[in-house]
PDB file of N, CA and C in Angstrom:
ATOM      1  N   UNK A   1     291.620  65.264 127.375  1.00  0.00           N
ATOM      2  CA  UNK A   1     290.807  66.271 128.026  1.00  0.00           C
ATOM      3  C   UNK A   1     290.715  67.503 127.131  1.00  0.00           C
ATOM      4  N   UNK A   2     289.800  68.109 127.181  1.00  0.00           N
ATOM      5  CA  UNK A   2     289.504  69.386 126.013  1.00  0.00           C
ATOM      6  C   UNK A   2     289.324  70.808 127.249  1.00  0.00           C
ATOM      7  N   UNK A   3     289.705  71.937 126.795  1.00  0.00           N
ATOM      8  CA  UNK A   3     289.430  72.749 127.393  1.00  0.00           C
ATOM      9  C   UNK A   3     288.517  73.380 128.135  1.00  0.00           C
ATOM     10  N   UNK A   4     287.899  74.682 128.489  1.00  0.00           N
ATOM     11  CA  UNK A   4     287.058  75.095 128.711  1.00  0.00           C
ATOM     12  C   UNK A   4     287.401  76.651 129.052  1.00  0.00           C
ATOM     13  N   UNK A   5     286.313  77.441 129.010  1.00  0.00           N
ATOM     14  CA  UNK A   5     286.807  79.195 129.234  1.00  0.00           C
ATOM     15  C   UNK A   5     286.262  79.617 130.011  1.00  0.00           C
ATOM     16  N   UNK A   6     286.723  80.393 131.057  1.00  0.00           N
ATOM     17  CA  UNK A   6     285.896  80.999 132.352  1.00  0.00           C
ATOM     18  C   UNK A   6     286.938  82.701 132.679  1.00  0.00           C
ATOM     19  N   UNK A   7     286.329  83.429 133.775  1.00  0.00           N
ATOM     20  CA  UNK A   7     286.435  84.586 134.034  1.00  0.00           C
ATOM     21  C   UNK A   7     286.234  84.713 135.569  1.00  0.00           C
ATOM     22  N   UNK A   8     286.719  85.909 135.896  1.00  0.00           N
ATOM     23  CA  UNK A   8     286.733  86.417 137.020  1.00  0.00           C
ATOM     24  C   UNK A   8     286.461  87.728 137.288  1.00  0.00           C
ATOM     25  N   UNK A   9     285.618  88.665 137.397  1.00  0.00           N
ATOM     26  CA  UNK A   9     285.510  90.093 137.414  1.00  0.00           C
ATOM     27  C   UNK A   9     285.837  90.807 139.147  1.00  0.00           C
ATOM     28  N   UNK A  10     286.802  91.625 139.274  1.00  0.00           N
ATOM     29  CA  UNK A  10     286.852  92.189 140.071  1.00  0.00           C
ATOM     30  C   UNK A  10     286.569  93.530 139.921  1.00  0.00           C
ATOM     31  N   UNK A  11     285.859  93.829 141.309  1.00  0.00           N
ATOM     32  CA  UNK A  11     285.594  95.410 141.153  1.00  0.00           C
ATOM     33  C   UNK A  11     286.383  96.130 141.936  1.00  0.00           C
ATOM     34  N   UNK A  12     288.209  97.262 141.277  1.00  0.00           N
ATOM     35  CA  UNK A  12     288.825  97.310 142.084  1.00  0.00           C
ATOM     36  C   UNK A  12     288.256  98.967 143.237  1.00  0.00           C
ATOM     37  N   UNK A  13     287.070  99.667 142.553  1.00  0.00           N
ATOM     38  CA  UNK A  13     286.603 100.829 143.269  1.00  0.00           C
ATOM     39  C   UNK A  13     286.429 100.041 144.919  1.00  0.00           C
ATOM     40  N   UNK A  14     285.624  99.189 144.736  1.00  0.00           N
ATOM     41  CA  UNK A  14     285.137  98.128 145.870  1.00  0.00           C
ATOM     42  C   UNK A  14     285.872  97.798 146.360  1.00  0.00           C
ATOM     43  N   UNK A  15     286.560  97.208 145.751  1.00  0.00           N
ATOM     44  CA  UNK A  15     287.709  96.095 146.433  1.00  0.00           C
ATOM     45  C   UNK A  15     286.679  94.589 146.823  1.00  0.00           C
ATOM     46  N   UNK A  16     285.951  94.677 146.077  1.00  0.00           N
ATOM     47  CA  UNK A  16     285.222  93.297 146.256  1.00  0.00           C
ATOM     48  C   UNK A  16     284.676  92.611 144.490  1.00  0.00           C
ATOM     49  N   UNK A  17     284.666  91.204 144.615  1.00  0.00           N
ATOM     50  CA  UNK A  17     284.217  90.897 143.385  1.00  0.00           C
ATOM     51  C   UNK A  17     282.986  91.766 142.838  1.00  0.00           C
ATOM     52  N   UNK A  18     282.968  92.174 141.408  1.00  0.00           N
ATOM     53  CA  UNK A  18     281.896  92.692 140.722  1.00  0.00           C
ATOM     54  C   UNK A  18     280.637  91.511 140.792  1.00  0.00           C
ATOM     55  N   UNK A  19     279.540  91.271 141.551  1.00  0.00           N
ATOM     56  CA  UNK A  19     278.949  90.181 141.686  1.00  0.00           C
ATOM     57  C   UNK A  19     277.415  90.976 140.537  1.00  0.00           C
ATOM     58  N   UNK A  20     276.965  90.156 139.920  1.00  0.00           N
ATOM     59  CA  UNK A  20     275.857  90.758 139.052  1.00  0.00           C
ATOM     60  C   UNK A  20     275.904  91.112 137.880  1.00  0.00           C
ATOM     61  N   UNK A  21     277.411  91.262 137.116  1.00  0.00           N
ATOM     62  CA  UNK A  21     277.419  91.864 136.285  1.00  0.00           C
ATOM     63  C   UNK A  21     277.217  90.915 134.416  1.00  0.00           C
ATOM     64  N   UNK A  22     276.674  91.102 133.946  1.00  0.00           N
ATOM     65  CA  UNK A  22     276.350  90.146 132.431  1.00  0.00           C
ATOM     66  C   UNK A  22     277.527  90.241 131.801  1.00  0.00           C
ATOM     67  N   UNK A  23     277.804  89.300 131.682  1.00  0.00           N
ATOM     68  CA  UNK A  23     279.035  89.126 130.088  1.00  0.00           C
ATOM     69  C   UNK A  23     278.614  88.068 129.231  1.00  0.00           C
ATOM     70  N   UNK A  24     278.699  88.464 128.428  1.00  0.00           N
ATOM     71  CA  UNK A  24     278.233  87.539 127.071  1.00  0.00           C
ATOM     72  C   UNK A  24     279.171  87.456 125.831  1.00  0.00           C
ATOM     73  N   UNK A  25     279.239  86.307 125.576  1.00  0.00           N
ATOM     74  CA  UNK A  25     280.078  85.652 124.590  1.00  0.00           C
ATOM     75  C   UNK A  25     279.555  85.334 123.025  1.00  0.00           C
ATOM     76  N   UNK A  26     280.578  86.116 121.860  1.00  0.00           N
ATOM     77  CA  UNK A  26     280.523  85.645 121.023  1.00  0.00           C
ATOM     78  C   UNK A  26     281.747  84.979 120.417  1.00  0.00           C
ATOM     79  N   UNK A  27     281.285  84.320 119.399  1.00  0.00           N
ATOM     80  CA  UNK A  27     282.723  83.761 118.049  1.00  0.00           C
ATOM     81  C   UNK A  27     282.736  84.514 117.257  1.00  0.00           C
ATOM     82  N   UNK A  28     284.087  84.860 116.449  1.00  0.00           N
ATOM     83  CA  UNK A  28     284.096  85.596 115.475  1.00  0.00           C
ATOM     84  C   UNK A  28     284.655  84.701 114.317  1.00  0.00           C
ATOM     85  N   UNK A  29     284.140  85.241 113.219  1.00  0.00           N
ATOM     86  CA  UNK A  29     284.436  85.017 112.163  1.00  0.00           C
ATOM     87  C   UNK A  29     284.518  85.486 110.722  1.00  0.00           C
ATOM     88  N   UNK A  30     285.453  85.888 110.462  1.00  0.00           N
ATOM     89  CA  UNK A  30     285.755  87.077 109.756  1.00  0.00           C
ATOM     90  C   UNK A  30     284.473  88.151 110.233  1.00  0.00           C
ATOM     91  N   UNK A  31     284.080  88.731 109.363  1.00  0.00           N
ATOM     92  CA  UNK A  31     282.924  90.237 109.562  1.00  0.00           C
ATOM     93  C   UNK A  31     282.083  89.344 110.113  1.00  0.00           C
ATOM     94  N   UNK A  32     281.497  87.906 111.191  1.00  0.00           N
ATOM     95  CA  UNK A  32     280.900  87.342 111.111  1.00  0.00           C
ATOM     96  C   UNK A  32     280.497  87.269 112.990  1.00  0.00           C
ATOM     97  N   UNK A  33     279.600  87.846 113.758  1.00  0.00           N
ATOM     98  CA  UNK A  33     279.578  87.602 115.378  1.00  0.00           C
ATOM     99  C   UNK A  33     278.770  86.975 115.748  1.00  0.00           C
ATOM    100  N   UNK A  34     278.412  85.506 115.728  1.00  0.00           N
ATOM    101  CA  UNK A  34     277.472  84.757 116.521  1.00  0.00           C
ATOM    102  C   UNK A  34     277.792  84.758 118.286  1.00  0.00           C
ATOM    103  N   UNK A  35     276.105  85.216 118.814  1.00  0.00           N
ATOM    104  CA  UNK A  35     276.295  85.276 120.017  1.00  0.00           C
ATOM    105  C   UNK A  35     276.319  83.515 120.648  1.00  0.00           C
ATOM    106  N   UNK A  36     277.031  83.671 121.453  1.00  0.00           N
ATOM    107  CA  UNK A  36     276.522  82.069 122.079  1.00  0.00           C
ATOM    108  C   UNK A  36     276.024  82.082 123.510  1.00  0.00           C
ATOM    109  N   UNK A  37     276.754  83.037 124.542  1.00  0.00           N
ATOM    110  CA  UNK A  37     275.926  82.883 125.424  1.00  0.00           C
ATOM    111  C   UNK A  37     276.088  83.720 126.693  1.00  0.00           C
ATOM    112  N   UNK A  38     275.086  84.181 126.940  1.00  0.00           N
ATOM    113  CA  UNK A  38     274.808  85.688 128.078  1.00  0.00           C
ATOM    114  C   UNK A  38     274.815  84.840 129.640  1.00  0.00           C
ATOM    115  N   UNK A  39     275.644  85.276 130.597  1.00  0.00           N
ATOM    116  CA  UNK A  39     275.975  84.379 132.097  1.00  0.00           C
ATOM    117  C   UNK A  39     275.969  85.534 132.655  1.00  0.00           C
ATOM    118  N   UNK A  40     275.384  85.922 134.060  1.00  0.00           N
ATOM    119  CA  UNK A  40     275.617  86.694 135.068  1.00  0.00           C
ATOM    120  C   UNK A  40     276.604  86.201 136.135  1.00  0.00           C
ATOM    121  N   UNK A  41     278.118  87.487 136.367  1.00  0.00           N
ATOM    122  CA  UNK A  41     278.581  86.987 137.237  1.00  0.00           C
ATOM    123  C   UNK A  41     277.569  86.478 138.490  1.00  0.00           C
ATOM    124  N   UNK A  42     278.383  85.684 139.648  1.00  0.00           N
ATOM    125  CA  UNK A  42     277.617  85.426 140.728  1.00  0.00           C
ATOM    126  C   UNK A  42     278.116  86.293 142.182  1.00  0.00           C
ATOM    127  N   UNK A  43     278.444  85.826 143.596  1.00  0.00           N
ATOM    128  CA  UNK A  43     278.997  86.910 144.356  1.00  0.00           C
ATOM    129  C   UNK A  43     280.518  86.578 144.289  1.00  0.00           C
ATOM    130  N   UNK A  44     280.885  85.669 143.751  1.00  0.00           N
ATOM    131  CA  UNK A  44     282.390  85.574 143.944  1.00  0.00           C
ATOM    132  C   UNK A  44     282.910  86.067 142.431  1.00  0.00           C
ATOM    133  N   UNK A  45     282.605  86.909 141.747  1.00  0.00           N
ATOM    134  CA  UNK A  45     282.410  87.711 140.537  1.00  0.00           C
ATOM    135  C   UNK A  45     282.899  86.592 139.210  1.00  0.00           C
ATOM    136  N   UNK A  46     282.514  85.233 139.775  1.00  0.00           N
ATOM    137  CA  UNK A  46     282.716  84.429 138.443  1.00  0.00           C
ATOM    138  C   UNK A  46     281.111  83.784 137.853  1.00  0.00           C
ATOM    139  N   UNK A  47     281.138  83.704 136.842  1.00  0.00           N
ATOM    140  CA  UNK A  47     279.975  83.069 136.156  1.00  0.00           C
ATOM    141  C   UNK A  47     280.073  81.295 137.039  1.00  0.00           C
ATOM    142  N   UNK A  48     278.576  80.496 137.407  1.00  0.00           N
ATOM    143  CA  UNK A  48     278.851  79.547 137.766  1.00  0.00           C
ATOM    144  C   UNK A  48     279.428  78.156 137.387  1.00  0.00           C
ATOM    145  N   UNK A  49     279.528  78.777 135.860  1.00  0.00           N
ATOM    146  CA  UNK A  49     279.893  77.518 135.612  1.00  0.00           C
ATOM    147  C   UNK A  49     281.241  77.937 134.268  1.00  0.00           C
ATOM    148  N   UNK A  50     281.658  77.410 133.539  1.00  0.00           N
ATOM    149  CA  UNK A  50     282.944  77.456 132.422  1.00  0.00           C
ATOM    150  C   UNK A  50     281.587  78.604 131.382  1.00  0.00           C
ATOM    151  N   UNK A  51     282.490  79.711 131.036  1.00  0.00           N
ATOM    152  CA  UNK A  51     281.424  80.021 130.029  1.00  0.00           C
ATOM    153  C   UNK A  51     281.605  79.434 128.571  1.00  0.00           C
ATOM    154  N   UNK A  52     282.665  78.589 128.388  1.00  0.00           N
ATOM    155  CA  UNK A  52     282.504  78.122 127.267  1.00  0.00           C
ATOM    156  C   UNK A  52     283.348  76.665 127.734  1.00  0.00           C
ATOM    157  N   UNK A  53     281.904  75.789 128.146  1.00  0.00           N
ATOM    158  CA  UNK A  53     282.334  74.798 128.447  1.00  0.00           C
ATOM    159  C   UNK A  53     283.332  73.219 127.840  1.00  0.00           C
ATOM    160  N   UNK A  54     283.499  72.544 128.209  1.00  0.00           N
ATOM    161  CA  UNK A  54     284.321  71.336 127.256  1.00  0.00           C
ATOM    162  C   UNK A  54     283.873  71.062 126.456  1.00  0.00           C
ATOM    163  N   UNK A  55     282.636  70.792 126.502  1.00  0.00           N
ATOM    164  CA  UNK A  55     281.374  70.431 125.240  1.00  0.00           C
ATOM    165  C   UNK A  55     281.251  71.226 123.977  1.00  0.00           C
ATOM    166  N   UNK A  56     281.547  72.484 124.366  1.00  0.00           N
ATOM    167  CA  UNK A  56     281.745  73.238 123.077  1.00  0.00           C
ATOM    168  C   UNK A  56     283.112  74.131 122.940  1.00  0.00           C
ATOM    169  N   UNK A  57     283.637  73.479 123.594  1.00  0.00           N
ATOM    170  CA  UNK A  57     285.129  74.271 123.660  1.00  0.00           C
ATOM    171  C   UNK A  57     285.860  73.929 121.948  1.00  0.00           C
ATOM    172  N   UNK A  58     286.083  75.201 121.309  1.00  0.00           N
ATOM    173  CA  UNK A  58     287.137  74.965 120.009  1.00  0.00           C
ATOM    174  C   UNK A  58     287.781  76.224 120.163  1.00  0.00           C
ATOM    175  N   UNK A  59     288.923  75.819 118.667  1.00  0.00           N
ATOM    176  CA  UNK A  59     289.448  76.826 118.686  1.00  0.00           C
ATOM    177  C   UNK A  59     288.979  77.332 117.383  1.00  0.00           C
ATOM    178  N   UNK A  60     289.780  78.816 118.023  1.00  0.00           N
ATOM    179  CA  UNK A  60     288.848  80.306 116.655  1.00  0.00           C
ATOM    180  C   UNK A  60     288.528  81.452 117.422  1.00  0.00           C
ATOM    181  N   UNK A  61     288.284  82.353 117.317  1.00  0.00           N
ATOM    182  CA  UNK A  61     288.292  84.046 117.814  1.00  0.00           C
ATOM    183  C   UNK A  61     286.870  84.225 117.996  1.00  0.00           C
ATOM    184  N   UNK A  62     287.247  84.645 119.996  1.00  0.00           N
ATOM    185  CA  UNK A  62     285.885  84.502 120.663  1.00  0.00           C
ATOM    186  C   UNK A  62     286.469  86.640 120.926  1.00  0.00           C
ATOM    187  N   UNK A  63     284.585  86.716 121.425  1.00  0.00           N
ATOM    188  CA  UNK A  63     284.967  87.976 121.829  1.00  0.00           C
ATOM    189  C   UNK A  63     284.122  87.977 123.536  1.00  0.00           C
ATOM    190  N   UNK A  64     284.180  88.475 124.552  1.00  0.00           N
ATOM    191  CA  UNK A  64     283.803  88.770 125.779  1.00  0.00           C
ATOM    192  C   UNK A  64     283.012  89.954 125.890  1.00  0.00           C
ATOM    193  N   UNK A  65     281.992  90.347 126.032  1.00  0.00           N
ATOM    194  CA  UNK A  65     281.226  91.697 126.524  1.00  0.00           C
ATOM    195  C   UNK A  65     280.650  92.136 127.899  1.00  0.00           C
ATOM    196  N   UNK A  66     281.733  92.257 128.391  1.00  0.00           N
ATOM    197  CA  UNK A  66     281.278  93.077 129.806  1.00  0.00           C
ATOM    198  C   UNK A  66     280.401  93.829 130.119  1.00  0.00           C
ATOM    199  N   UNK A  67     279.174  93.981 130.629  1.00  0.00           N
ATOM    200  CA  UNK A  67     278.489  95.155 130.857  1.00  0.00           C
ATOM    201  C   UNK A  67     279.029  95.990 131.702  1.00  0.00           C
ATOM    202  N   UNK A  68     279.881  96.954 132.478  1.00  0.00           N
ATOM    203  CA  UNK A  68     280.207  97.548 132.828  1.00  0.00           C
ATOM    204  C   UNK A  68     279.097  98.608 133.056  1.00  0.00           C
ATOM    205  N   UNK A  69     278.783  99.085 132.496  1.00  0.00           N
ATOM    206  CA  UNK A  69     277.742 100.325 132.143  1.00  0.00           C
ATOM    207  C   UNK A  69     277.120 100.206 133.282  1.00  0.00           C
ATOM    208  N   UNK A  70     275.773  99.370 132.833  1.00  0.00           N
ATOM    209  CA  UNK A  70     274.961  98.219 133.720  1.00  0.00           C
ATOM    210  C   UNK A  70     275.413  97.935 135.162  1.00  0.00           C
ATOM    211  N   UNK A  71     276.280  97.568 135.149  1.00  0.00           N
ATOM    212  CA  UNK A  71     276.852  97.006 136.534  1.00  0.00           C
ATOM    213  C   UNK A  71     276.658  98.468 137.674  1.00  0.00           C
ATOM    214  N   UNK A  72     278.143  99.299 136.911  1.00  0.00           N
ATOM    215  CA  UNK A  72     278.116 100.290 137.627  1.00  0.00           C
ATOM    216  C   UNK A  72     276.675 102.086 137.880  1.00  0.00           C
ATOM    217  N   UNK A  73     275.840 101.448 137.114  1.00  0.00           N
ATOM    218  CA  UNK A  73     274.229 101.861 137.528  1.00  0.00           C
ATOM    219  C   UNK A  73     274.438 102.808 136.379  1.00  0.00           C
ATOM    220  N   UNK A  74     273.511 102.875 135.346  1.00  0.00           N
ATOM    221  CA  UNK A  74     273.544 103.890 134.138  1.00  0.00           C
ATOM    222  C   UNK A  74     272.449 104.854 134.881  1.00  0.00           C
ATOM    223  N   UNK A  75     272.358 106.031 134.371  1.00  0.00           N
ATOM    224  CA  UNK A  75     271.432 107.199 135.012  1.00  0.00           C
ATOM    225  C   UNK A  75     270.960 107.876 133.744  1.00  0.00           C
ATOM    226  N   UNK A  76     270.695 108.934 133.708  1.00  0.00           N
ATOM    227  CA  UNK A  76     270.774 110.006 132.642  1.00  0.00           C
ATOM    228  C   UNK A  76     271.668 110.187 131.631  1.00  0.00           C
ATOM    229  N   UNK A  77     272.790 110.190 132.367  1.00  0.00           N
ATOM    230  CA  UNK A  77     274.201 110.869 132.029  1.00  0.00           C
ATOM    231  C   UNK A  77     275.005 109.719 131.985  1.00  0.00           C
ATOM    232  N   UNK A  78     275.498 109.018 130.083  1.00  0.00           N
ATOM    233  CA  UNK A  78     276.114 107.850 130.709  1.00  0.00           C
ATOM    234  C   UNK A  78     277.776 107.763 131.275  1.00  0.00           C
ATOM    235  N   UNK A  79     277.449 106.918 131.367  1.00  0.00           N
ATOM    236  CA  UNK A  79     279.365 106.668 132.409  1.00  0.00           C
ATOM    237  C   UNK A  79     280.324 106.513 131.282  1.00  0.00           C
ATOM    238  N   UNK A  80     281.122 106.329 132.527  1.00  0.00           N
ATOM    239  CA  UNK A  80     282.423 106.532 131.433  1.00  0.00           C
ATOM    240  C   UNK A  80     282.758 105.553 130.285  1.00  0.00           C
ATOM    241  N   UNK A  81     282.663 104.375 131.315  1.00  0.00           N
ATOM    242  CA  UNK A  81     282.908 102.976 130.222  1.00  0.00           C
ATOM    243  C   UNK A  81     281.590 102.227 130.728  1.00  0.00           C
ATOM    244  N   UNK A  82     281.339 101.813 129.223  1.00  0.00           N
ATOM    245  CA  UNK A  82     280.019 100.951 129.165  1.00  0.00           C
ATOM    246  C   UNK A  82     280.420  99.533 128.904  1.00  0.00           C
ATOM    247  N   UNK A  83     279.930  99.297 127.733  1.00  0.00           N
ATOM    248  CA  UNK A  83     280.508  97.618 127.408  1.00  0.00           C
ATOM    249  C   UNK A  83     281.676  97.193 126.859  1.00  0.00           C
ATOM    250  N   UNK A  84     282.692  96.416 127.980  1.00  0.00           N
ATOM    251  CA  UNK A  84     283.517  96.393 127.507  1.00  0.00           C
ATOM    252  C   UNK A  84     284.109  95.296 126.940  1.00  0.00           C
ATOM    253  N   UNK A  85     284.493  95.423 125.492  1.00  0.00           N
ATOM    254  CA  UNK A  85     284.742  94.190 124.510  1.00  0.00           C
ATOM    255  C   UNK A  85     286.324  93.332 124.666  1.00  0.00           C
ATOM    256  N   UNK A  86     286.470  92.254 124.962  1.00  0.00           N
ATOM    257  CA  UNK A  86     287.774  92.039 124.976  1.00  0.00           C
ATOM    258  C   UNK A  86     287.473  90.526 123.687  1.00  0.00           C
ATOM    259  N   UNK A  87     288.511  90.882 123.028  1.00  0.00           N
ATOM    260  CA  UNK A  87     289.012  90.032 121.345  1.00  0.00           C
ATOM    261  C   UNK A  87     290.048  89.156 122.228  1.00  0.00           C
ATOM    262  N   UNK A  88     289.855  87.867 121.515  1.00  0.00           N
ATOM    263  CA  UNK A  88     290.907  86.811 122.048  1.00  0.00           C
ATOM    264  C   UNK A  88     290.850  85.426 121.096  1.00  0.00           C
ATOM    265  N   UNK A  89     291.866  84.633 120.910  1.00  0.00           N
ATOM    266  CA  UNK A  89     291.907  83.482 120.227  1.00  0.00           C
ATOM    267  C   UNK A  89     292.439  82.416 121.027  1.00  0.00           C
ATOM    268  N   UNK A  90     291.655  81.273 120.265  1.00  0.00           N
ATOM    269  CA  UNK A  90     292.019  80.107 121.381  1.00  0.00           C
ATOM    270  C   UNK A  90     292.534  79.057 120.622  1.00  0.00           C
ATOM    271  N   UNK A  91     293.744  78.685 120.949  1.00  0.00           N
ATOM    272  CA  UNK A  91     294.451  77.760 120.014  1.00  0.00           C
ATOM    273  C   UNK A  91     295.122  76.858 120.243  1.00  0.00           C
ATOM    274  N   UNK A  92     294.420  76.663 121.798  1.00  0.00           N
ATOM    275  CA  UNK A  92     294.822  75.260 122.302  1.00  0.00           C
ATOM    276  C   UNK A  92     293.574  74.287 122.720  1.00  0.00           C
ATOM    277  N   UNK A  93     292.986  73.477 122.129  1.00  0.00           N
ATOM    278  CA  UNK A  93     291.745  72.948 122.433  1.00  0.00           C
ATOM    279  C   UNK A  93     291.677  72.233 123.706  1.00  0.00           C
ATOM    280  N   UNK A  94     293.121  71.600 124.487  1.00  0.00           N
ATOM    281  CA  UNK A  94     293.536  71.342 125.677  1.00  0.00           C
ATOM    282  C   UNK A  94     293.476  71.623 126.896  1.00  0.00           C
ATOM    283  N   UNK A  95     293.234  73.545 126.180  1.00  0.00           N
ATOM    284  CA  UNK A  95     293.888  74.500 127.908  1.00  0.00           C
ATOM    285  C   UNK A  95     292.853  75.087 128.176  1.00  0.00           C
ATOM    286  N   UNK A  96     293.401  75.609 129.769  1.00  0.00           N
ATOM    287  CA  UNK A  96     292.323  75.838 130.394  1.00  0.00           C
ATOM    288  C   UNK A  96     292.444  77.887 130.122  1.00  0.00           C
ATOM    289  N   UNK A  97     291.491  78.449 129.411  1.00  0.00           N
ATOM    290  CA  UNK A  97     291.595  80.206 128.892  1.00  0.00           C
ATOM    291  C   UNK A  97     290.755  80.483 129.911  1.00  0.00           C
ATOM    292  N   UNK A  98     291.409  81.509 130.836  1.00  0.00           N
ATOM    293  CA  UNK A  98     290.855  82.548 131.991  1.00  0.00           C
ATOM    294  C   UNK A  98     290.931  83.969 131.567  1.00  0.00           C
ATOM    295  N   UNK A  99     289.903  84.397 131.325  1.00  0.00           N
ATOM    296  CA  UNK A  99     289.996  85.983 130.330  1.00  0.00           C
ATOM    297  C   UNK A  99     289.356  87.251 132.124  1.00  0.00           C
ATOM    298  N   UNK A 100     289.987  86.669 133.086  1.00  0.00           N
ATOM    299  CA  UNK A 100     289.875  88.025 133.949  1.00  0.00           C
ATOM    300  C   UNK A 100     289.675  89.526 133.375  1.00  0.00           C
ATOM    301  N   UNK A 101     288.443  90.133 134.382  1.00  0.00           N
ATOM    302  CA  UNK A 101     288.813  91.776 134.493  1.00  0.00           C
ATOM    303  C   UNK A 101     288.896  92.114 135.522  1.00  0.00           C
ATOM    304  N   UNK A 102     289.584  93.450 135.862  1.00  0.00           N
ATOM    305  CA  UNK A 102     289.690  94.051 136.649  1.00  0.00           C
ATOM    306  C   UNK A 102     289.584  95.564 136.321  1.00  0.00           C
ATOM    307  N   UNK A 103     288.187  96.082 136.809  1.00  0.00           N
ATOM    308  CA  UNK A 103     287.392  96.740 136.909  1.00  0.00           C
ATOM    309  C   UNK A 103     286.878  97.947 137.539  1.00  0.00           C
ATOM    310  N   UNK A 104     287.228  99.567 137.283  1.00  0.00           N
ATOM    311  CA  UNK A 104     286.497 100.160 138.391  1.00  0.00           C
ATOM    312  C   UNK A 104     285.608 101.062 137.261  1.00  0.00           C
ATOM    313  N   UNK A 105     284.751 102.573 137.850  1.00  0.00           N
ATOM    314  CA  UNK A 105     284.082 102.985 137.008  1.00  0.00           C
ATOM    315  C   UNK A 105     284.654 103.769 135.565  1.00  0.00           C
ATOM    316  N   UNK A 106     286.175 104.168 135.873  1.00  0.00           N
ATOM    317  CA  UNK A 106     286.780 104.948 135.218  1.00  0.00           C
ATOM    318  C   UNK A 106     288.181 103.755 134.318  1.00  0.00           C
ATOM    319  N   UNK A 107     288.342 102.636 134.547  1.00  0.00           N
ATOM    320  CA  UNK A 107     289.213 102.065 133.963  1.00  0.00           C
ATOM    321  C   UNK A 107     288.976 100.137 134.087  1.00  0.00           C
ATOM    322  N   UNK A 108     289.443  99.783 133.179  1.00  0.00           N
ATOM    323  CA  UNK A 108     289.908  98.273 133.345  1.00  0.00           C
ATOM    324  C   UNK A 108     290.862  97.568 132.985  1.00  0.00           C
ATOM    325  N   UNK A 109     291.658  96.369 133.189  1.00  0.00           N
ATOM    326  CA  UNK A 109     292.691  95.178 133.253  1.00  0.00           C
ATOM    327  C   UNK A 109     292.181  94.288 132.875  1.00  0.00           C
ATOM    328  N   UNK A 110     292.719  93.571 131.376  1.00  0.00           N
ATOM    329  CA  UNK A 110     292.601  92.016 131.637  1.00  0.00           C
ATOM    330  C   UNK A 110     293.917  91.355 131.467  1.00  0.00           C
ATOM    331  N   UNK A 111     293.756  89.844 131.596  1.00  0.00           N
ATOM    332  CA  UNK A 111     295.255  89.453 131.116  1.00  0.00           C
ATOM    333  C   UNK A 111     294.589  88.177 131.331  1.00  0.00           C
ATOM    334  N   UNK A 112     295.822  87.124 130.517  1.00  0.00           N
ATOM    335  CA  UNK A 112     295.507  85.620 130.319  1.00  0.00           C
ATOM    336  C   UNK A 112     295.909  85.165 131.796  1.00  0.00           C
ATOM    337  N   UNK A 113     294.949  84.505 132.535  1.00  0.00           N
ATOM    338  CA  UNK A 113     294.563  84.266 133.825  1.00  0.00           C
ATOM    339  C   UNK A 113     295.351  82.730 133.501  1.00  0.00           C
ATOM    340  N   UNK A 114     295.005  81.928 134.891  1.00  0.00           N
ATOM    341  CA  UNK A 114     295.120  80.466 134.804  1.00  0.00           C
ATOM    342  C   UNK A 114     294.333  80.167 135.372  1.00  0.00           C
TER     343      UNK A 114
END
């Protein structure tokens, strides 16, 4: 069985999942960022499906981009935190990588989920 990568966004201002919000995935490689692929959370603040499914699951240094900004409504005047980047490596082609946030307008949490 080969892995796959998924997420969970909570919005803790709310206290309800961040439902709507874009995160998009790249690979890194050295000075090198291919995007692979832009998913809108859904209402249970997970993307519907693995965002980096078995089919293309490897290992090598992915990065996560939260829109935050976006989510929490940009105006004039921007907010505090906009897009937020989380760096990670995957080096088990086996396991299952849960890159959670936890989210309000002024701060965020992630940590290796299960």
């Amino acid at each position: 069985m080969t892995g796959y990568l998924t997420t969970h966004v909570l919005d803790t201002a709310s206290g309800l999942p961040a439902a709507g919000m874009t995160v998009d995935l790249y690979q890194l490689d050295g000075d090198n960022r291919t995007h692979l692929v832009k998913m809108v959370t859904n209402d249970d603040g997970r993307t519907d499906g693995p965002i980096l499914p078995q089919a293309e699951f490897a290992v090598g240094r992915y990065e996560l981009v939260f829109q935050a900004g976006a989510y929490f409504g940009r105006s004039d005047n921007p907010q505090f935190l906009d897009d937020i980047p989380i760096r990670f490596g995957i080096n088990d082609p086996t396991s299952h990588y849960h890159v959670p946030l936890l989210v309000s307008p002024f701060s965020f949490s992630t940590y290796r989920g299960s």
